[in-house]
PDB file of N, CA and C in Angstrom:
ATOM      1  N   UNK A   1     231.895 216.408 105.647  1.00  0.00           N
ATOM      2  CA  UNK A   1     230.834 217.281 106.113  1.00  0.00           C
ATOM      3  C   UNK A   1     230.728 217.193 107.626  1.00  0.00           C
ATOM      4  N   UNK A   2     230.945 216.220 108.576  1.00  0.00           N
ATOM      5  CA  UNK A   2     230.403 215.796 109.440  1.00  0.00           C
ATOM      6  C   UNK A   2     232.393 216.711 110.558  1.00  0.00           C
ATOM      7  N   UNK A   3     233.343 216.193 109.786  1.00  0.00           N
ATOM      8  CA  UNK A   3     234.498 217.634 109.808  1.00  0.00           C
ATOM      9  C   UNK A   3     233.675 218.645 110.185  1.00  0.00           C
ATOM     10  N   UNK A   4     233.462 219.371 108.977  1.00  0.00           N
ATOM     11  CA  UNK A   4     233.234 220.782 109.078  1.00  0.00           C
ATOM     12  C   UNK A   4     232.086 221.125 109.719  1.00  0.00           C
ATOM     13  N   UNK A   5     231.015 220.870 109.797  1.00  0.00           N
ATOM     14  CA  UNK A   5     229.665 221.326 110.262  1.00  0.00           C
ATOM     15  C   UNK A   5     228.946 220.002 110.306  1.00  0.00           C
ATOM     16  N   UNK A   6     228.837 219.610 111.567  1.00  0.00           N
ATOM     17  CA  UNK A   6     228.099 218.470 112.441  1.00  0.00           C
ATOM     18  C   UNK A   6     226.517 218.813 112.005  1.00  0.00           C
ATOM     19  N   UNK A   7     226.360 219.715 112.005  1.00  0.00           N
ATOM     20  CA  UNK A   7     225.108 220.163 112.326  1.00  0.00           C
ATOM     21  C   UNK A   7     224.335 220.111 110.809  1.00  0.00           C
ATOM     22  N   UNK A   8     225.099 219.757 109.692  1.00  0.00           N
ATOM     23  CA  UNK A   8     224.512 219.548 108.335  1.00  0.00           C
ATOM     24  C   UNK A   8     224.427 218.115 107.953  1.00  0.00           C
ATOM     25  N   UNK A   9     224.900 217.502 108.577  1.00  0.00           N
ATOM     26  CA  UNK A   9     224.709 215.668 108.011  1.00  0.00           C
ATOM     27  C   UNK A   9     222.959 215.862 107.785  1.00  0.00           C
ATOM     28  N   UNK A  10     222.056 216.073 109.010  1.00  0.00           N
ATOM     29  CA  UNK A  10     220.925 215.611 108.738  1.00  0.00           C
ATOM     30  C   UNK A  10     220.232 215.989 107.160  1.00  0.00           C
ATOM     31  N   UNK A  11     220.647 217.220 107.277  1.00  0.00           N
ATOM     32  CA  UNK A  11     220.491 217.747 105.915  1.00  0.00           C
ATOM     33  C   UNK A  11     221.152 217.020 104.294  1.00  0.00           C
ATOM     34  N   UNK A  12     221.857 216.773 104.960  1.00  0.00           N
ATOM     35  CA  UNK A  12     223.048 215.800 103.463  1.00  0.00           C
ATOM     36  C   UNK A  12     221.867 214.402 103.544  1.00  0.00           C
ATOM     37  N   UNK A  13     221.423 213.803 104.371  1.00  0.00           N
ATOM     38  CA  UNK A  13     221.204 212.723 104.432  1.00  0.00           C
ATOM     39  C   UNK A  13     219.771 212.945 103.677  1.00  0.00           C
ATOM     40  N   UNK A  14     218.455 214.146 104.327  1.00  0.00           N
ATOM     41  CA  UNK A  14     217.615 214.261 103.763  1.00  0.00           C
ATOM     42  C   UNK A  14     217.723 214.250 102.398  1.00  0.00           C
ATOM     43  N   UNK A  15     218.340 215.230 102.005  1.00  0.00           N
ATOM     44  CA  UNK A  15     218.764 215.648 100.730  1.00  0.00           C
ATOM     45  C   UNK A  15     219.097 214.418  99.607  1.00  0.00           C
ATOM     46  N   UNK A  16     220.044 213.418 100.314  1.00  0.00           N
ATOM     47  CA  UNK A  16     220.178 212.470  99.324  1.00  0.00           C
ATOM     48  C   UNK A  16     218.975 211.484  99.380  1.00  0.00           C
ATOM     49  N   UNK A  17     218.180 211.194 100.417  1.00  0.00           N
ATOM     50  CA  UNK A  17     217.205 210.072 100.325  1.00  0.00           C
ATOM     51  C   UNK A  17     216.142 211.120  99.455  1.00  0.00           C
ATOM     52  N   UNK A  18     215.751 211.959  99.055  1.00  0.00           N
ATOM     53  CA  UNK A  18     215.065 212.575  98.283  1.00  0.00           C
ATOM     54  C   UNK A  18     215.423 212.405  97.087  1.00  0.00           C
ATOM     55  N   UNK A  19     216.540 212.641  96.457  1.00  0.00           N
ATOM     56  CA  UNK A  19     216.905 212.262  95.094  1.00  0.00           C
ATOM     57  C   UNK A  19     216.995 210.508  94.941  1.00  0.00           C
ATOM     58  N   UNK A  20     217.181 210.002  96.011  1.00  0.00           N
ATOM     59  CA  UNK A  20     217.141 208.210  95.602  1.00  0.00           C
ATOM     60  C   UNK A  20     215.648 208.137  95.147  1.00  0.00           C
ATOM     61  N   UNK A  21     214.803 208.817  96.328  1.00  0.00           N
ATOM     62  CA  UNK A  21     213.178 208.040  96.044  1.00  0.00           C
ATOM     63  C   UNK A  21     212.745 208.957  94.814  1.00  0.00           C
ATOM     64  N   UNK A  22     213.553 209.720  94.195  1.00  0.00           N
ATOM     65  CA  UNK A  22     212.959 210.148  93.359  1.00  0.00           C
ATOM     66  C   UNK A  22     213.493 209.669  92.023  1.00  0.00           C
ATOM     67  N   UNK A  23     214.618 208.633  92.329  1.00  0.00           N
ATOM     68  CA  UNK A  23     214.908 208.074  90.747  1.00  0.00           C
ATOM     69  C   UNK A  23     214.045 206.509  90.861  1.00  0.00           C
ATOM     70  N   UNK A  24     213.837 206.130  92.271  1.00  0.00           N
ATOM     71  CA  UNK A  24     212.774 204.873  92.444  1.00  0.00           C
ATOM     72  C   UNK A  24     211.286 205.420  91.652  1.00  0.00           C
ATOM     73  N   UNK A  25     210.763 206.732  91.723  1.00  0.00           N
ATOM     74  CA  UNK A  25     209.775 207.132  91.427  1.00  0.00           C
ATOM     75  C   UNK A  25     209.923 207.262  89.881  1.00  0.00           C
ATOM     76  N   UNK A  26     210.683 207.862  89.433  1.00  0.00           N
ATOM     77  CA  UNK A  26     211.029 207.546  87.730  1.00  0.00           C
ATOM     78  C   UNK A  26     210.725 206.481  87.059  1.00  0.00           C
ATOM     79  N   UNK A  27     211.308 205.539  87.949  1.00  0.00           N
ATOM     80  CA  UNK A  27     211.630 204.065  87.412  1.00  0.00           C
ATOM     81  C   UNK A  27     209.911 203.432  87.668  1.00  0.00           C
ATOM     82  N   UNK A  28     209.451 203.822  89.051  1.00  0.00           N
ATOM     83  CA  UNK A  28     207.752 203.171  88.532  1.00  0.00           C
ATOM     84  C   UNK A  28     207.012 203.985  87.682  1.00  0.00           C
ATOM     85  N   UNK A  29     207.450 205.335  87.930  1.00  0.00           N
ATOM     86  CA  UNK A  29     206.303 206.134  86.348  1.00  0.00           C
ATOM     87  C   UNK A  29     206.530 205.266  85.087  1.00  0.00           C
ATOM     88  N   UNK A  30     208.280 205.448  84.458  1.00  0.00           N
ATOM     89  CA  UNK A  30     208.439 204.676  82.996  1.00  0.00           C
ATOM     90  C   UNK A  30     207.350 203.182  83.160  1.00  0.00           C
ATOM     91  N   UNK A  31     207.485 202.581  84.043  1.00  0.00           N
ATOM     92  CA  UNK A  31     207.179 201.316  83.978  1.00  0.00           C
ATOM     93  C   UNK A  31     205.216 201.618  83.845  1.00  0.00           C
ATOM     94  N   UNK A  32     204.203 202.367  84.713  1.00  0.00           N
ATOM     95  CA  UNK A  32     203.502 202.388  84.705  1.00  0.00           C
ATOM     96  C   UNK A  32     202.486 203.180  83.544  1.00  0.00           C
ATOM     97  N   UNK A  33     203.788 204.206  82.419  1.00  0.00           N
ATOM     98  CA  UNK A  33     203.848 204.664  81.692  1.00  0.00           C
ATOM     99  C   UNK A  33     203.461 204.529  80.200  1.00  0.00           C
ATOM    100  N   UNK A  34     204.601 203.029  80.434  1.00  0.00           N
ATOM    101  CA  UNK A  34     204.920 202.079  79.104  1.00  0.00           C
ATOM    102  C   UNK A  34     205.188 201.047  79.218  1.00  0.00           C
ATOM    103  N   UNK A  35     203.831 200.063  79.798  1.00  0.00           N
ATOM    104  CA  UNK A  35     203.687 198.554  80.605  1.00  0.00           C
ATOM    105  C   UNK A  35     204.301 197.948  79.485  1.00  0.00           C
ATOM    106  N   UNK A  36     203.889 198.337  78.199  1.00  0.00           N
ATOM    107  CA  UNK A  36     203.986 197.271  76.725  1.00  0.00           C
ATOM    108  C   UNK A  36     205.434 197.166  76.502  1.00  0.00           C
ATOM    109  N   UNK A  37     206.113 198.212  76.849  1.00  0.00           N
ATOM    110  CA  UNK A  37     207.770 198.756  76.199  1.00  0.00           C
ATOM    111  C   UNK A  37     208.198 198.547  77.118  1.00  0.00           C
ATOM    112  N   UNK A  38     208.344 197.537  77.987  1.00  0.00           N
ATOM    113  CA  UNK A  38     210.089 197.530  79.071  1.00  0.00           C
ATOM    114  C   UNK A  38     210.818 196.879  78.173  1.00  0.00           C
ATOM    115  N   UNK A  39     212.256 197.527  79.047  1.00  0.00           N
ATOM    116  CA  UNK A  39     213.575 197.008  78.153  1.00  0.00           C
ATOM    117  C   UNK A  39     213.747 195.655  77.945  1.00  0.00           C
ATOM    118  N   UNK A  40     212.779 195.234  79.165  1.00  0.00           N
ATOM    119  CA  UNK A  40     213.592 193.703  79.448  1.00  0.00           C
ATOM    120  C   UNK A  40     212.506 192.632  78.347  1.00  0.00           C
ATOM    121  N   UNK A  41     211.434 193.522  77.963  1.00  0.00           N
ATOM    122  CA  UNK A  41     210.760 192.822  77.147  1.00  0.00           C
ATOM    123  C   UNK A  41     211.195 192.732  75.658  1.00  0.00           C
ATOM    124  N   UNK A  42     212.230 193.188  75.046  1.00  0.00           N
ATOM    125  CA  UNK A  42     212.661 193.034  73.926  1.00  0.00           C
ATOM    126  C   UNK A  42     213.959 191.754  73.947  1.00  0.00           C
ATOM    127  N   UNK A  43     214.577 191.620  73.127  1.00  0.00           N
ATOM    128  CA  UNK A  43     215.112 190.372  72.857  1.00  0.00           C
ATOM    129  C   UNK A  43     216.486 191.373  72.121  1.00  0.00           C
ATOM    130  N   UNK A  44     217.350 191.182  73.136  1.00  0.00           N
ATOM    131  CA  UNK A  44     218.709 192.099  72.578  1.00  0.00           C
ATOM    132  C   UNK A  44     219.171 191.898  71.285  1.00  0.00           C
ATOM    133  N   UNK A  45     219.151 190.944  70.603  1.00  0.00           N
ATOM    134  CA  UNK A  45     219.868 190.338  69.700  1.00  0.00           C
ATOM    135  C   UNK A  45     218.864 190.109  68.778  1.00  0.00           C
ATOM    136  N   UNK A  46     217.665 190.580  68.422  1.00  0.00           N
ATOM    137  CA  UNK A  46     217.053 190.247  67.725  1.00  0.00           C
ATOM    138  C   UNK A  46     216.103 191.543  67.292  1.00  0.00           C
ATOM    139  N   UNK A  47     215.955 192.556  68.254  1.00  0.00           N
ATOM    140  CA  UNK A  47     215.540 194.407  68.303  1.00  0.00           C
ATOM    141  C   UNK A  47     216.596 194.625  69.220  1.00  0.00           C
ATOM    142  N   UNK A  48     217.484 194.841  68.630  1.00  0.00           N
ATOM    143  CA  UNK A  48     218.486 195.718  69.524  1.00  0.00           C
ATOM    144  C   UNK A  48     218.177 197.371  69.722  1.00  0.00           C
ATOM    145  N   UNK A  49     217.530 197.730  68.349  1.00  0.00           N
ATOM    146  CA  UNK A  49     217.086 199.196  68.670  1.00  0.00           C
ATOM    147  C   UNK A  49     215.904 199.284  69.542  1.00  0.00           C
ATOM    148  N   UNK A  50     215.343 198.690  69.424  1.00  0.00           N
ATOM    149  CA  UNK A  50     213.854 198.781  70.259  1.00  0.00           C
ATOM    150  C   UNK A  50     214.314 198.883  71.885  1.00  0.00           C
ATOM    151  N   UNK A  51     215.074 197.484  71.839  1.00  0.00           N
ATOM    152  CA  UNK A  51     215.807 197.522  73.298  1.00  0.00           C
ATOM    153  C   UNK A  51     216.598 199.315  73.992  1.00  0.00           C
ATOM    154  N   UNK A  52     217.409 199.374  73.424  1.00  0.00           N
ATOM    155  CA  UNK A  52     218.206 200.414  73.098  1.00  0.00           C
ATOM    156  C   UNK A  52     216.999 201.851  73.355  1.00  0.00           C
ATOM    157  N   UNK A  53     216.489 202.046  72.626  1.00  0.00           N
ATOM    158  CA  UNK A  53     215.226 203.133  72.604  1.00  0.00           C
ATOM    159  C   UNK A  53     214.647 202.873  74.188  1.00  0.00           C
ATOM    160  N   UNK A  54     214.191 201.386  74.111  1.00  0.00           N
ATOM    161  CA  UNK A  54     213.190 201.607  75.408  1.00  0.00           C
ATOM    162  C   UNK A  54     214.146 201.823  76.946  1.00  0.00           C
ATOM    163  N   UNK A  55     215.230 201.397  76.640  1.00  0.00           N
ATOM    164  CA  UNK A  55     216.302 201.976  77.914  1.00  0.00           C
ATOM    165  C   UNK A  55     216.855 203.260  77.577  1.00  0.00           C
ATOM    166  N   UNK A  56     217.018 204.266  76.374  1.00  0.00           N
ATOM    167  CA  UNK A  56     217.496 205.038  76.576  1.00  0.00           C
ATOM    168  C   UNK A  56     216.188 205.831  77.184  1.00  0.00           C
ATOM    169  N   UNK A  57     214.861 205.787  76.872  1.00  0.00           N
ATOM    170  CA  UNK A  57     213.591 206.525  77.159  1.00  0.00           C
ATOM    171  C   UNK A  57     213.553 206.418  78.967  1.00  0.00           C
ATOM    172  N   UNK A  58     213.750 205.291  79.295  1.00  0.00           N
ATOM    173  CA  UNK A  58     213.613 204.959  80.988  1.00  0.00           C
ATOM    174  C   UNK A  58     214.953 205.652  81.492  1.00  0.00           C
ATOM    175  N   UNK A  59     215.749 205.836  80.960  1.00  0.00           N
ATOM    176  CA  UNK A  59     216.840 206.541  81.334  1.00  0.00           C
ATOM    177  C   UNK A  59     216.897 208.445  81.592  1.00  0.00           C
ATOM    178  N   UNK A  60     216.175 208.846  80.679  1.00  0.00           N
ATOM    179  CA  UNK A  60     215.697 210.027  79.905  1.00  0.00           C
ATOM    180  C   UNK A  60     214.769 210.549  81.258  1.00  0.00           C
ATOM    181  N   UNK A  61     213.497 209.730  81.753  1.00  0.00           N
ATOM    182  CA  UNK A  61     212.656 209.991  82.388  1.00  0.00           C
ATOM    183  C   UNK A  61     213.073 209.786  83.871  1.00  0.00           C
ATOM    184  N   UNK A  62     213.990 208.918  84.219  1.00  0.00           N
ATOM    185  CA  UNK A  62     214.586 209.071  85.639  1.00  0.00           C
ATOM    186  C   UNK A  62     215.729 209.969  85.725  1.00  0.00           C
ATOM    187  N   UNK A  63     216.164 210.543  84.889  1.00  0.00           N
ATOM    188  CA  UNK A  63     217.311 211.406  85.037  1.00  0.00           C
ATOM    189  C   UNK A  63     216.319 212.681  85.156  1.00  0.00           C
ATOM    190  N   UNK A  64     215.027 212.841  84.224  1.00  0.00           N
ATOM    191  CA  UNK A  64     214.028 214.198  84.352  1.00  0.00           C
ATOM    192  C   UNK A  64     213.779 214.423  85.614  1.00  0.00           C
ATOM    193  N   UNK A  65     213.464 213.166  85.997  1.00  0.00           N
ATOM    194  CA  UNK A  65     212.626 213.178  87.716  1.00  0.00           C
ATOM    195  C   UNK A  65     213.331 213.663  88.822  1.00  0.00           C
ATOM    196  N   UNK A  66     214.329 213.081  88.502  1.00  0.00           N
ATOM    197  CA  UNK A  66     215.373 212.836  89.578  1.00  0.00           C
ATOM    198  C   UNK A  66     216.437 214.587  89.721  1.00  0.00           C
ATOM    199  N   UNK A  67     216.431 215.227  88.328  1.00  0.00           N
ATOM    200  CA  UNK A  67     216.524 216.551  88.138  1.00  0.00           C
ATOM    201  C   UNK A  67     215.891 217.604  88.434  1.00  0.00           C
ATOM    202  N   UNK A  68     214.155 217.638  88.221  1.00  0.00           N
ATOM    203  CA  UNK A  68     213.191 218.159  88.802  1.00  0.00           C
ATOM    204  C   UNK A  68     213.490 218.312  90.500  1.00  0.00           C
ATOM    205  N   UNK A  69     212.965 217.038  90.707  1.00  0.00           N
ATOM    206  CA  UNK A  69     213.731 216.927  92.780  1.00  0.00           C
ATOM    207  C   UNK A  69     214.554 217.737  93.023  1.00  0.00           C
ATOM    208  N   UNK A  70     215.418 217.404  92.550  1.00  0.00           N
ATOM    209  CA  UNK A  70     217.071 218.391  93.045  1.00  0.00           C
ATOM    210  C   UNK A  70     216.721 219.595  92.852  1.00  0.00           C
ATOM    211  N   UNK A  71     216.019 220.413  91.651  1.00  0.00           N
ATOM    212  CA  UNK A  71     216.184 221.495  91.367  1.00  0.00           C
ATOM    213  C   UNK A  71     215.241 222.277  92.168  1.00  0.00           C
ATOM    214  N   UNK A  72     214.225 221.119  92.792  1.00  0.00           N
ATOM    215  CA  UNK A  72     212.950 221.767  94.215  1.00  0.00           C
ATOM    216  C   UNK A  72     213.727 221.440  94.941  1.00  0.00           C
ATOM    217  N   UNK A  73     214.670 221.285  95.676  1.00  0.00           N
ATOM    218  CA  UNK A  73     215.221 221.500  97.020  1.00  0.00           C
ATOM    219  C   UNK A  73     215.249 222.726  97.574  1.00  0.00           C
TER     220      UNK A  73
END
């Protein structure tokens, strides 16, 4: 980018620190969301689905967030 058009880095750069703070922002909604259900509070080997569920759900909701952002640019 910085090749072709100097004059767009600032823009590449905005652009990506917007989608970072917006998968940081995902990650404190799930958490502030579903204090009771973090992943790290299950016991892998003993609720593996629970585990499994509560990371695929935190996964689900920072990929939403982080999609939303991008799609308001």
């Amino acid at each position: 980018i910085g090749w072709t058009s100097s004059a767009q880095i600032p823009v590449v750069i905005y652009k990506l620190s917007l989608v970072s703070l917006s998968a940081v922002l995902g990650y404190w909604l799930d958490r502030s969301l579903f204090p009771w259900a973090r992943p790290d509070s299950f016991c892998p080997w003993e609720e593996s689905l629970c585990c499994a569920a509560a990371m695929i759900r935190r996964a689900i909701i920072v990929a939403a967030i982080c999609l939303a952002v991008a799609l308001g640019l």
